[in-house]
C-alpha atoms as a PDB file:
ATOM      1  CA  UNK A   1     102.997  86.527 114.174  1.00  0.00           C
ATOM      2  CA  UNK A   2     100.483  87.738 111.905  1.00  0.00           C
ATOM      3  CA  UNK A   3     102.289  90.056 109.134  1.00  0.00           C
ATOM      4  CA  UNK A   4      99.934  91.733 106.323  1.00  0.00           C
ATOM      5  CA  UNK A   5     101.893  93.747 102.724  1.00  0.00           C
ATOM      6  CA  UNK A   6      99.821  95.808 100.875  1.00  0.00           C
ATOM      7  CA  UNK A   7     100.548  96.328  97.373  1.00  0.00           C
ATOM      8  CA  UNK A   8      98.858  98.180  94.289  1.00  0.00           C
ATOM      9  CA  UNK A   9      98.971 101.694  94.663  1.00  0.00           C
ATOM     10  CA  UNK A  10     100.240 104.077  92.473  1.00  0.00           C
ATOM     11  CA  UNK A  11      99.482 107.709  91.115  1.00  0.00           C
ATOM     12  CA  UNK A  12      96.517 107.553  88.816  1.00  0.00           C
ATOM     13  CA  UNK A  13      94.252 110.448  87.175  1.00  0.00           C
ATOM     14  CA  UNK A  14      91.082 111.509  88.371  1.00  0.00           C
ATOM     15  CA  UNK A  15      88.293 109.167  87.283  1.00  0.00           C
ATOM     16  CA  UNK A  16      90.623 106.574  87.398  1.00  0.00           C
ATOM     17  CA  UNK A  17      91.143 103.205  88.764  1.00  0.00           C
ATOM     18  CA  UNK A  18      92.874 101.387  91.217  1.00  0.00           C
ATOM     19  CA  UNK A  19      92.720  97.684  92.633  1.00  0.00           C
ATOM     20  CA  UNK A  20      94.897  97.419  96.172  1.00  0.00           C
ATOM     21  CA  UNK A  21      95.618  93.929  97.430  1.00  0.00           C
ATOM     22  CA  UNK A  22      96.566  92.972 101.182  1.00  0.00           C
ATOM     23  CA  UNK A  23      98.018  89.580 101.216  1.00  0.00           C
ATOM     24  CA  UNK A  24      97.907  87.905 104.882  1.00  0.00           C
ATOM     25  CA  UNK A  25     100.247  85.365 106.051  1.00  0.00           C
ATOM     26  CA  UNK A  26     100.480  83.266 109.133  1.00  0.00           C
ATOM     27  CA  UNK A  27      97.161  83.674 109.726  1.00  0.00           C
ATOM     28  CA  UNK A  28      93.732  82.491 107.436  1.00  0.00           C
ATOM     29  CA  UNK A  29      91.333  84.796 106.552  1.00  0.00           C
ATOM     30  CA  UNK A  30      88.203  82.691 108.834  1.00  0.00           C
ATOM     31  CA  UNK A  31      90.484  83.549 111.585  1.00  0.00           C
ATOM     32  CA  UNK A  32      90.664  87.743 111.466  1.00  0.00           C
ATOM     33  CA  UNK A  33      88.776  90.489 109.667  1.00  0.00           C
ATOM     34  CA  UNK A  34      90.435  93.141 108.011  1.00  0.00           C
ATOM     35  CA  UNK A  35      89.694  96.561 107.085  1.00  0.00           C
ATOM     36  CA  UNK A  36      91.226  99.266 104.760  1.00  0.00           C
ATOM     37  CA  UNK A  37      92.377 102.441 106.598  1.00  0.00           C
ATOM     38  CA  UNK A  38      94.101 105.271 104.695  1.00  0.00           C
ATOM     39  CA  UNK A  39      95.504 108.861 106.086  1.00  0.00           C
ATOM     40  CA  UNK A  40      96.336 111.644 104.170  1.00  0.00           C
ATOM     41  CA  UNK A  41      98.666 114.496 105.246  1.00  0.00           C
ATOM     42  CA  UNK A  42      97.492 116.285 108.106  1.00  0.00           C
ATOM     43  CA  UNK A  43      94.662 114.331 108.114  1.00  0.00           C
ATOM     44  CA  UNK A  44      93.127 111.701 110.681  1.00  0.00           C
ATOM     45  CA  UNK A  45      93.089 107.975 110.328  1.00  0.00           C
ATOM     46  CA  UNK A  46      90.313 107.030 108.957  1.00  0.00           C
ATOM     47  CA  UNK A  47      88.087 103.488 108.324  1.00  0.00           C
ATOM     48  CA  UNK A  48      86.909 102.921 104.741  1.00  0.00           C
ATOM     49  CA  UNK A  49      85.917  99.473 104.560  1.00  0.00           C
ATOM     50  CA  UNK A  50      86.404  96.527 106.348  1.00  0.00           C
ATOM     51  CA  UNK A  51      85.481  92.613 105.776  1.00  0.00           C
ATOM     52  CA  UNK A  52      84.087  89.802 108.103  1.00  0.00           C
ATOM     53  CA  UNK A  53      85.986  86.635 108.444  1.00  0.00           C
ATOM     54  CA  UNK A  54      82.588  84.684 108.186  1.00  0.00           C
ATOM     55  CA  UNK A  55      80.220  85.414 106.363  1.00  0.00           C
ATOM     56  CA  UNK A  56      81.470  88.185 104.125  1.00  0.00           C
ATOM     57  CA  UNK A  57      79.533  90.742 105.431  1.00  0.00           C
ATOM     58  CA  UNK A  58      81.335  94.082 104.285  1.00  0.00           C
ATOM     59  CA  UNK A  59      81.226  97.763 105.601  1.00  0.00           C
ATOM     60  CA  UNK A  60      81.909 101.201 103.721  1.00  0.00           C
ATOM     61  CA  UNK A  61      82.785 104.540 105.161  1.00  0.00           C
ATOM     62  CA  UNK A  62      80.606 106.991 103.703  1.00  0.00           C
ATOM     63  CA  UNK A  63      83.100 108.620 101.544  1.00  0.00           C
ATOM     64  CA  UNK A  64      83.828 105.969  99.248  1.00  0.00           C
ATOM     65  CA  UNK A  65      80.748 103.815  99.378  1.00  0.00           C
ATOM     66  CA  UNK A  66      79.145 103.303  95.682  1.00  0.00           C
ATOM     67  CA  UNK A  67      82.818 103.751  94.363  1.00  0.00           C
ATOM     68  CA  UNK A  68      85.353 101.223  96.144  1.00  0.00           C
ATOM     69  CA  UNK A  69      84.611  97.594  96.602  1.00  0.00           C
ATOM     70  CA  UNK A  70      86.038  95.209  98.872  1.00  0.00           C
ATOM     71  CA  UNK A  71      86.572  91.596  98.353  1.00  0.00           C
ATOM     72  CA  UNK A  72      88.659  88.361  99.540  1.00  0.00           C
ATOM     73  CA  UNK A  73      89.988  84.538  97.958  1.00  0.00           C
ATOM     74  CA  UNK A  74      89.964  83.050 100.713  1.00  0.00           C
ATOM     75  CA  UNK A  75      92.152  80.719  98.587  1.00  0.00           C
ATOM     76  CA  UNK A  76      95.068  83.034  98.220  1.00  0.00           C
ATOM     77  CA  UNK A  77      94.540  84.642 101.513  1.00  0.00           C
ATOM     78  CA  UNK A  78      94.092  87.975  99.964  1.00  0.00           C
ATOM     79  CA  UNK A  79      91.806  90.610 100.284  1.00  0.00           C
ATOM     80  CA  UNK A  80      91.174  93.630  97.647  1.00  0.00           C
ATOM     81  CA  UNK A  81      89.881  96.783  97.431  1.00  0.00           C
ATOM     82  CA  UNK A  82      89.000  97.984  94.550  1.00  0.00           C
ATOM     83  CA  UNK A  83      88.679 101.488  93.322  1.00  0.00           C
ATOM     84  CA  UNK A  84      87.078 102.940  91.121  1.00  0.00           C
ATOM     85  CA  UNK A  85      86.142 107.093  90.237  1.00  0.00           C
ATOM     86  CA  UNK A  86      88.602 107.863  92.274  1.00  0.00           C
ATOM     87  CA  UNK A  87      89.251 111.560  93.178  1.00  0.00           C
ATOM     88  CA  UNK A  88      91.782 113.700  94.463  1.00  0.00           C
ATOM     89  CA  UNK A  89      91.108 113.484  98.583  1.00  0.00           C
ATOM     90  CA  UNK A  90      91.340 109.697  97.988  1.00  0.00           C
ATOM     91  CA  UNK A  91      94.799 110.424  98.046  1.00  0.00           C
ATOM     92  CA  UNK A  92      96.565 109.069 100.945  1.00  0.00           C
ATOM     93  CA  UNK A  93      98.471 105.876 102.451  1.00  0.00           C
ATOM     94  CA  UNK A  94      96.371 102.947 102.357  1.00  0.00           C
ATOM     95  CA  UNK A  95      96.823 100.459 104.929  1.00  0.00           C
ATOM     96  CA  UNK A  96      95.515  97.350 105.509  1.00  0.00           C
ATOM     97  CA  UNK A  97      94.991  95.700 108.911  1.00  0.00           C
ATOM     98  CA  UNK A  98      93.297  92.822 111.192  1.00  0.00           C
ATOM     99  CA  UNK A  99      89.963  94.295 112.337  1.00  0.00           C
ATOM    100  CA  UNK A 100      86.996  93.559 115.011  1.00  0.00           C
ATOM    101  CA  UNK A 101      83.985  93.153 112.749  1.00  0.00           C
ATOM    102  CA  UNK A 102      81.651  90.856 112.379  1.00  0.00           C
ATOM    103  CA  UNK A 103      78.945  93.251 110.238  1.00  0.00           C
ATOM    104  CA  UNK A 104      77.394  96.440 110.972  1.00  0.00           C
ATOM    105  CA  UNK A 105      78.361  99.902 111.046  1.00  0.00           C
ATOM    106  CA  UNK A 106      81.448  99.840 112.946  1.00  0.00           C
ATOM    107  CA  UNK A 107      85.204  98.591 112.132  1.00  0.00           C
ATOM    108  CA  UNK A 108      88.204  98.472 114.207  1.00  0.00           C
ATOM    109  CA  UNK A 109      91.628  97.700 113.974  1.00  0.00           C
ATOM    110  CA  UNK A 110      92.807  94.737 116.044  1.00  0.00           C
ATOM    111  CA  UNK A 111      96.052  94.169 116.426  1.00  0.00           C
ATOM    112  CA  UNK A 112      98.153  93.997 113.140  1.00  0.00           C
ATOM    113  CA  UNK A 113      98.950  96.496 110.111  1.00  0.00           C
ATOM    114  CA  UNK A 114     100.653  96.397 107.114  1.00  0.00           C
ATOM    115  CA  UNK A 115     102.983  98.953 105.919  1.00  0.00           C
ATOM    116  CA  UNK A 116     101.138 100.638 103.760  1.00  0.00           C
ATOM    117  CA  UNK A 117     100.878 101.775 100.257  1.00  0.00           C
ATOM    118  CA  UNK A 118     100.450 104.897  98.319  1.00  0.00           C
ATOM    119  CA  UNK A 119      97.369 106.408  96.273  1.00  0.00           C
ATOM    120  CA  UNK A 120      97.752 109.235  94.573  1.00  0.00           C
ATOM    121  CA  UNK A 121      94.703 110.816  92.671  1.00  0.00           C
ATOM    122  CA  UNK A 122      96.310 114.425  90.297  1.00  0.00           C
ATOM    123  CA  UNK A 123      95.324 115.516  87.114  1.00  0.00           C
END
């Protein structure tokens, strides 16, 4: 069973920064991708970024590309995102989860999900 826990969020001002971790276990991270997803009230899941399991290759939704960064240690099975500017519609549960990608411009959940965490971005 693959299980995933998010952890980092918090409430932070605009302009500020956040740096959310997803830590896998059962499960390496050459074995499964994993993307970021967040949803906001009354809002639609959406993709923000997602990482292969190979070579790295990363993807960005267009709303947060330039500003988040995602990253993995493949050491302590742990993959970041990183956040920085951060406004108030970034404001939502983040979620972590095993993904089909393998580079390009599309990213997919696959299977497993952690339970979230959440961002909130309020002056």
């Amino acid at each position: 069973q693959v299980q995933l826990v998010e952890s980092g969020g918090g409430s932070v001002q605009p302009g500020g920064s956040l740096r959310l971790s997803c830590a896998a276990s059962r499960f390496t991270l050459d074995y499964y991708a994993i993307g970021w997803f967040r949803q906001a009230p009354g809002k639609e899941r959406e993709g923000i970024s997602c990482i292969s399991r190979s070579d790295d290759s990363t993807y960005y939704d267009d709303s947060v590309k330039g500003r988040f960064t995602i990253s993995k240690d493949n050491a302590k099975n742990t993959v970041y995102l990183q956040m920085n500017s951060l406004k108030p519609e970034d404001t939502a549960v983040y979620y972590c989860a095993t993904v089909g990608f393998n580079g390009g411009s599309s990213c997919h959940p696959w299977g497993y999900w952690g339970p979230g965490t959440q961002v909130t971005v309020s002056s």
